[in-house]
C-alpha atoms as a PDB file:
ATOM      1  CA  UNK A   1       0.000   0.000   0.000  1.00  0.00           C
ATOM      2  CA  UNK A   2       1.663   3.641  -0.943  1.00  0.00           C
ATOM      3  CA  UNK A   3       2.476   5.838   2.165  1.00  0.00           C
ATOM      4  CA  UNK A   4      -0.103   8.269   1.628  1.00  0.00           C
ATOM      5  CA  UNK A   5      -3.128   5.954   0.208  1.00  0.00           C
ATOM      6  CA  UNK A   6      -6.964   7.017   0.668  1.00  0.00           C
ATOM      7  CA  UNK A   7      -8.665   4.839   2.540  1.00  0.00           C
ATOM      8  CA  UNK A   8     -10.994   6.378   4.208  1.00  0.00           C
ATOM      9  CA  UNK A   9     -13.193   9.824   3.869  1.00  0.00           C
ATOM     10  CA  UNK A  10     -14.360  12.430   6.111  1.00  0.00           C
ATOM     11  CA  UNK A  11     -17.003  14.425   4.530  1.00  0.00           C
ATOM     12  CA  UNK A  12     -19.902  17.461   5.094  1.00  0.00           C
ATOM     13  CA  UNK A  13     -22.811  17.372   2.852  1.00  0.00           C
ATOM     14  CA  UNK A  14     -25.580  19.645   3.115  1.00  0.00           C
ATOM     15  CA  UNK A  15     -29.130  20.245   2.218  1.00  0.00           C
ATOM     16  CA  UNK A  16     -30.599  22.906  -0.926  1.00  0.00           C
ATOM     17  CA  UNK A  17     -30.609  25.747   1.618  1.00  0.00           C
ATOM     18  CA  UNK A  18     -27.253  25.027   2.898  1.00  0.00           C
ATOM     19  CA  UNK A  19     -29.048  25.164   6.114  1.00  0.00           C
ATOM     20  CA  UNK A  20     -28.251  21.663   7.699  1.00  0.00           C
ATOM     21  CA  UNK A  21     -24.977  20.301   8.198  1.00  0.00           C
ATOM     22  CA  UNK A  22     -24.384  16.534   8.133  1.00  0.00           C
ATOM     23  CA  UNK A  23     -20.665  15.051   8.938  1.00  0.00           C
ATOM     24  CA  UNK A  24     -19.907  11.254   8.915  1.00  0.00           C
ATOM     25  CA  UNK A  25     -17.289   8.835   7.648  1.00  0.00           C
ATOM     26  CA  UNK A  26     -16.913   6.933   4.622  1.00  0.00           C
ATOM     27  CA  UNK A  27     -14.615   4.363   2.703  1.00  0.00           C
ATOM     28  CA  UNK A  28     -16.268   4.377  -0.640  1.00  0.00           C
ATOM     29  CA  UNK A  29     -17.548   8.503  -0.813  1.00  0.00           C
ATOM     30  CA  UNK A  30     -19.130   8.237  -4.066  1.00  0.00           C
ATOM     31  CA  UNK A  31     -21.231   5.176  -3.141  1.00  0.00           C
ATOM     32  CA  UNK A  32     -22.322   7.292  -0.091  1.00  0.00           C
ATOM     33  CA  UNK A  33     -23.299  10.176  -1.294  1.00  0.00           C
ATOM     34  CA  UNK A  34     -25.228   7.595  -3.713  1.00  0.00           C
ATOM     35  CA  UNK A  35     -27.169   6.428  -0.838  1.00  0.00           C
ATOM     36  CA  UNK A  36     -27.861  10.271   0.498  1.00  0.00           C
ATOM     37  CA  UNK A  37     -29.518  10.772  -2.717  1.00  0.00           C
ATOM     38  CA  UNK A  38     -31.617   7.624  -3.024  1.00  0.00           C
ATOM     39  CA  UNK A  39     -32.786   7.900   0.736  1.00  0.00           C
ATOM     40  CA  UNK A  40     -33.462  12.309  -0.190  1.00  0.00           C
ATOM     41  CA  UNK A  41     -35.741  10.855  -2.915  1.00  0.00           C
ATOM     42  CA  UNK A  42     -37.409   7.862  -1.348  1.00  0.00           C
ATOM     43  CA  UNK A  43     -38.851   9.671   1.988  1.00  0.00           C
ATOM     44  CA  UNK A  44     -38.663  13.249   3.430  1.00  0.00           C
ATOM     45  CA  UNK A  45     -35.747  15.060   4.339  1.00  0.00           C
ATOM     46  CA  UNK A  46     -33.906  11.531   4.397  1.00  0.00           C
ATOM     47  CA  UNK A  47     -30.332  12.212   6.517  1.00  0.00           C
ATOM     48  CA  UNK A  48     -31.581  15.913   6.973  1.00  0.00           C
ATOM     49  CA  UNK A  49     -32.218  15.494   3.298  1.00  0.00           C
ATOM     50  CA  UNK A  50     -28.643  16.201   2.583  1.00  0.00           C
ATOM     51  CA  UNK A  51     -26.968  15.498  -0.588  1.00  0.00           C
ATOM     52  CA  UNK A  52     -24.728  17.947  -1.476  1.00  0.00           C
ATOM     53  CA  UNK A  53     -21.207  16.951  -1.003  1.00  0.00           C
ATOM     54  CA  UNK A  54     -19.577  19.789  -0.182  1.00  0.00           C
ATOM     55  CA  UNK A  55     -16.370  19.395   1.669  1.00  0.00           C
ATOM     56  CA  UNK A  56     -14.644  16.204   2.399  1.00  0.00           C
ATOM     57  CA  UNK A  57     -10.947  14.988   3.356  1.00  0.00           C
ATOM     58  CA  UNK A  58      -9.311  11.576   2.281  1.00  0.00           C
ATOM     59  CA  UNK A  59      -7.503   9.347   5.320  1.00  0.00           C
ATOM     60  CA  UNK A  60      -5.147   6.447   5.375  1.00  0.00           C
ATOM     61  CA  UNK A  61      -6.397   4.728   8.734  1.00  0.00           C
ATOM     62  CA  UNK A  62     -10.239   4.180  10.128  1.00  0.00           C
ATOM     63  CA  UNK A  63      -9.197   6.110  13.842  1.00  0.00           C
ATOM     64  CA  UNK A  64      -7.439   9.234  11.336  1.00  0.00           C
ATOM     65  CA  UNK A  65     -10.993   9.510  10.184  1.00  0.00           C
ATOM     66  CA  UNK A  66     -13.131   9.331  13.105  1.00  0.00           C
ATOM     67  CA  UNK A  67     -10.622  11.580  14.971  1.00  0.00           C
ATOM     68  CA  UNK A  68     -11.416  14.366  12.205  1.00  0.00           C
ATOM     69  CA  UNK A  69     -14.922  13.437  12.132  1.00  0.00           C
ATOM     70  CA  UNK A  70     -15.465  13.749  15.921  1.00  0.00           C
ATOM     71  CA  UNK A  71     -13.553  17.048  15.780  1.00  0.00           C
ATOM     72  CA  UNK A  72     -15.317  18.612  12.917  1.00  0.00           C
ATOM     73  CA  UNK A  73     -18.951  17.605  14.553  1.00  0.00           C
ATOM     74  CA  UNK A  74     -18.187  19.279  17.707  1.00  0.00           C
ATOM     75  CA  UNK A  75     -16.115  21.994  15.941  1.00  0.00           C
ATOM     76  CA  UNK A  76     -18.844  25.604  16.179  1.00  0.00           C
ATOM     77  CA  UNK A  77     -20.959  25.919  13.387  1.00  0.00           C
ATOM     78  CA  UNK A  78     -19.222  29.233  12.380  1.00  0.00           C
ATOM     79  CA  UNK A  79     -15.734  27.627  12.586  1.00  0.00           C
ATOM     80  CA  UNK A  80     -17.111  24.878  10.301  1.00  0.00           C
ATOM     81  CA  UNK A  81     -18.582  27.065   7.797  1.00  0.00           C
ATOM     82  CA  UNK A  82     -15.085  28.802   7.648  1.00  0.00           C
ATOM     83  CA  UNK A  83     -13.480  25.760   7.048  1.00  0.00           C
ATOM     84  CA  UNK A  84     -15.664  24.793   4.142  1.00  0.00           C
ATOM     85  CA  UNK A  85     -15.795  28.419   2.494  1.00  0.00           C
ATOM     86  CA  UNK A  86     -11.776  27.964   2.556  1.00  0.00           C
ATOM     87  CA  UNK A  87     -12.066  24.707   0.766  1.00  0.00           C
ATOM     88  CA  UNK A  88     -15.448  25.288  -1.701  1.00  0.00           C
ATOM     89  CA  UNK A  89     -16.636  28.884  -1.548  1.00  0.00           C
ATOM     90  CA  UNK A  90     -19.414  28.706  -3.441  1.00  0.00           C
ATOM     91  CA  UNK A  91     -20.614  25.655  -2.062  1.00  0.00           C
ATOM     92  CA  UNK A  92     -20.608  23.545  -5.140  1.00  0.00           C
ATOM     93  CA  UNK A  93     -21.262  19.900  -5.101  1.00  0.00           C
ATOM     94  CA  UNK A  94     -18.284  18.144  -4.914  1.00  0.00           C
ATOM     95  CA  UNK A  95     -19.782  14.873  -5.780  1.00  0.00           C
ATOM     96  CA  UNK A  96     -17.908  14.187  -9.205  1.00  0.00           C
ATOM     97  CA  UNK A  97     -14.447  15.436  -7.325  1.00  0.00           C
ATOM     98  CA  UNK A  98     -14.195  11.824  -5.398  1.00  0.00           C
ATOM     99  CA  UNK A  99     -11.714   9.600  -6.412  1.00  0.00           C
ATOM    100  CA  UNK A 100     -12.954   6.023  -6.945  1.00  0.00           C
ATOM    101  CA  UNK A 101     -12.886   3.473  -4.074  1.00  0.00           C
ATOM    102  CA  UNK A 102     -11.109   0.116  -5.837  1.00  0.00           C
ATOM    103  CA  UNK A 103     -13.236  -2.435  -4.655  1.00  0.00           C
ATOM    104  CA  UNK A 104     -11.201  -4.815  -2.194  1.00  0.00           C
END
């Protein structure tokens, strides 16, 4: 395995109004964000009915990723919004950005 391999993803995706914020975990992003749209479709709001990938952050290791994770969710909403306006200011989705998981 290289040095600096993705393994793992950290990510923020948000709603049409940009007005909820949902942070989890993920080893294959793309499939994910997959799911966030299916469940937005299938019944209300689904996770907070957000499916706009719009800030995420590859990993080697599982505990990298939930470290980040856990910081980001109890990280102030301000600080977080920061963070992502530094990354994606104009809240795009990043959806089509994410590398492809190799299936293992």
């Amino acid at each position: 395995m290289a040095e600096d391999a993705v393994n793992y993803y950290v990510y923020v995706a948000t709603n049409r109004y940009h007005s909820r914020l949902y942070t989890s975990t993920a080893r294959d992003l793309r499939g994910r964000m997959k799911d966030h749209r299916r469940v937005a479709e299938q019944a209300f709001g689904g996770p907070e009915g957000c499916k706009k990938l719009i800030y995420f952050r590859g990993t080697q290791y599982m505990h990298q990723a939930l470290f980040i994770e856990r910081k980001l969710r109890t990280t102030p909403r301000q600080a977080l919004i920061r963070l992502i306006n530094e990354q994606n200011p104009e809240w795009r989705d990043l959806s089509s950005e994410v590398p492809v998981t190799p299936r293992k």
